[in-house]
Protein backbone atom coordinates (compact mmCIF):
# COMPACT_ATOMS: atom_id res chain seq x y z
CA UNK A 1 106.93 85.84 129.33
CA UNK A 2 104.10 83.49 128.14
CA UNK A 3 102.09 85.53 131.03
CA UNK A 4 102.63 88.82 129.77
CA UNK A 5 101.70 87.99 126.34
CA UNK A 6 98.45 86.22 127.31
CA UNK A 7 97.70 89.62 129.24
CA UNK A 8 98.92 91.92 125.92
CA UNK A 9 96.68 89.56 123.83
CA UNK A 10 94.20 90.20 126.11
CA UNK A 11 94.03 93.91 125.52
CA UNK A 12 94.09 93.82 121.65
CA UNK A 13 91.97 90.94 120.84
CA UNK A 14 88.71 92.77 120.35
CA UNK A 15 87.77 96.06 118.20
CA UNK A 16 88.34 98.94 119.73
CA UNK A 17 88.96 102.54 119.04
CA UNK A 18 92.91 103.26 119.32
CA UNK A 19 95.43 106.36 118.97
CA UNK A 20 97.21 105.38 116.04
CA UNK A 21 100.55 107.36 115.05
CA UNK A 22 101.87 108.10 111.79
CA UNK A 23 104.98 109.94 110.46
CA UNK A 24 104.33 113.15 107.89
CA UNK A 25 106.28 113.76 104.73
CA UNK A 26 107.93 116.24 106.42
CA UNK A 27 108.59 114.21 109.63
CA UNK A 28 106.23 115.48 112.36
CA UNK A 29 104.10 112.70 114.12
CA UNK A 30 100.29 113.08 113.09
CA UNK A 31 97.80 110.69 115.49
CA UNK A 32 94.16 109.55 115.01
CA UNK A 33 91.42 107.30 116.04
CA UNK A 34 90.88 104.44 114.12
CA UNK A 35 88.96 101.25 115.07
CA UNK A 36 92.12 98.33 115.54
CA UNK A 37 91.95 94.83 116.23
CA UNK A 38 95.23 92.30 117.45
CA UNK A 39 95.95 88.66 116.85
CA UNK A 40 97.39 85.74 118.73
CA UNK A 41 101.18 86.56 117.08
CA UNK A 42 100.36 90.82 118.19
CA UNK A 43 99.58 92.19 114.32
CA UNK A 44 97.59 94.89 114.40
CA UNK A 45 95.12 95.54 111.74
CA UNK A 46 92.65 98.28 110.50
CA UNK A 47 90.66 99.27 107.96
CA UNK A 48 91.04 102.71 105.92
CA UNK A 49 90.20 104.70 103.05
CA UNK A 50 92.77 104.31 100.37
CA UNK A 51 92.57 108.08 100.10
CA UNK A 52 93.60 108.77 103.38
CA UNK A 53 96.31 111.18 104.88
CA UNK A 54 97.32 107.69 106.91
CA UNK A 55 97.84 105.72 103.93
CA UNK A 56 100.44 108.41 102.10
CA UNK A 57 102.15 108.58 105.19
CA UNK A 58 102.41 104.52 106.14
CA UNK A 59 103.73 104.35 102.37
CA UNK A 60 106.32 107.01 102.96
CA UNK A 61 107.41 105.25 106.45
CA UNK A 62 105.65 102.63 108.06
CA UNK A 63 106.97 103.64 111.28
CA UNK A 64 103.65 103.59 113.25
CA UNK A 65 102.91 104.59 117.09
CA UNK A 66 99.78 103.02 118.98
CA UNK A 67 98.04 103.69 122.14
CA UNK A 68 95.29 101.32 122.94
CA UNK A 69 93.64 99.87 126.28
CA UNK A 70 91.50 102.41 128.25
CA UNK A 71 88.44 102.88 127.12
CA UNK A 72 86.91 104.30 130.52
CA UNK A 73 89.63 105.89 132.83
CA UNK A 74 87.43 105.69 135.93
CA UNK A 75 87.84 101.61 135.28
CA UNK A 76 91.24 101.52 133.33
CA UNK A 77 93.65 98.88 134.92
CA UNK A 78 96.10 98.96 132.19
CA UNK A 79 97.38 100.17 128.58
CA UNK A 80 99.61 99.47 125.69
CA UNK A 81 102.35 101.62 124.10
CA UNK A 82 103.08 99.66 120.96
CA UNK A 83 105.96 100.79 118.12
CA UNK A 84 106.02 98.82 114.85
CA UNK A 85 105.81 98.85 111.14
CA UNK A 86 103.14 99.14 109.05
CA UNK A 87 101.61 98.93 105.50
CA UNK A 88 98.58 99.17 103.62
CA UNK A 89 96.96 96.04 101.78
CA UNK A 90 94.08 95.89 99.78
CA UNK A 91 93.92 91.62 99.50
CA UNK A 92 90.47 90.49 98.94
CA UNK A 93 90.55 87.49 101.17
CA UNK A 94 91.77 90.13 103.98
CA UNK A 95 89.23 92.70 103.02
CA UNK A 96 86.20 90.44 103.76
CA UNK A 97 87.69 89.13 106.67
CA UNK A 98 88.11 92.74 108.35
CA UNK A 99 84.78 93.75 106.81
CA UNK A 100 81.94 94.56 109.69
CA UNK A 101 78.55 96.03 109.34
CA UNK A 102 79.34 99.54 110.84
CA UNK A 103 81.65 100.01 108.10
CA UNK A 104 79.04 100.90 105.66
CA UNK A 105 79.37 104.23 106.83
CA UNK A 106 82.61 104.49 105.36
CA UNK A 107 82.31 102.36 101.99
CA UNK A 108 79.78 100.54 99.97
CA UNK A 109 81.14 97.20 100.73
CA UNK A 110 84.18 95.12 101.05
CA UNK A 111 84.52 95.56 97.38
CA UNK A 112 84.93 99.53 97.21
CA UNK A 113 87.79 100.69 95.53
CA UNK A 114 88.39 102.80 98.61
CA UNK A 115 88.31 99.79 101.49
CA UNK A 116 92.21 99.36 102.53
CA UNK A 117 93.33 97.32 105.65
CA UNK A 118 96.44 98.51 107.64
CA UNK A 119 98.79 95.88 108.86
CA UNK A 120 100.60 96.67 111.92
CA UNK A 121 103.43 94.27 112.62
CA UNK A 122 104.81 95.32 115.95
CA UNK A 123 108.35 95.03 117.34
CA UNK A 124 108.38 96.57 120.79
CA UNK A 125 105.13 96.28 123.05
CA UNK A 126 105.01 98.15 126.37
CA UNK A 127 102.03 97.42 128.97
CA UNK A 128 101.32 99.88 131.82
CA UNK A 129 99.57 99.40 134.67
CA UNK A 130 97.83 102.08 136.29
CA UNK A 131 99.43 100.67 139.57
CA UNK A 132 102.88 101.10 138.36
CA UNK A 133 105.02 103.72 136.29
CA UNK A 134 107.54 101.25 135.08
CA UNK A 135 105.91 98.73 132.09
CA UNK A 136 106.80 95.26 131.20
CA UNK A 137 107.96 95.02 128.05
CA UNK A 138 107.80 92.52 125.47
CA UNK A 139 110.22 92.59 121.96
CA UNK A 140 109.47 90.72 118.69
């Protein structure tokens, strides 16, 4: 087991651009790109508008769906499916810790009223390898 998280860690320890699943208010699944990064102990985190679609629906149900791994498929050796639940902080401390230059794009700085980071805490981790059809999976 300590194998297979070294090698999930692996995949989610740097930024990268991820399909992230929410949940509408009316129950249909609704998925966009947003730029994720992972932890030793698997959260997830992400930074948002306050404003956004996401946000409503993480604070109606934090049930969240991500894909992330592949970022070339002509190279791609394997992927993560990864259900868990999710909220929306807006912590200071957190805030300058998630805060990156290419962010100014999206707000003035890691004090805008609009900066949010999404906390993904997942509880069921699947990695795929492009070898095999059948994952290993790891539960929290």
């Amino acid at each position: 087991m300590a194998d297979l998280k070294e090698r999930i860690y692996g995949i989610i320890k740097d930024y990268q651009l991820v399909s992230l699943a929410t949940v509408t208010e009316d129950g249909k699944p609704w998925v966009r790109y947003v730029m994720m990064v992972g932890e030793k102990d698997f959260t997830m985190k992400f930074t948002t508008p306050i404003k956004s679609r996401k946000v409503n629906h993480i604070k109606n149900n934090g049930e969240v769906h991500i894909v992330c791994g592949v970022s070339n498929l002509e190279t791609a050796k394997q992927y993560l499916q990864i259900q868990g639940k999710a909220k929306i902080s807006r912590d200071a401390v957190l805030r300058d810790e998630m805060w990156k230059d290419f962010m100014t794009r999206y707000f003035s700085g890691p004090d805008d009223p609009n900066y949010g980071v999404g906390i993904v805490k997942p509880y069921c981790i699947e990695l795929f390898s492009m070898a095999s059809r059948k994952p290993e999976i790891w539960e929290g």
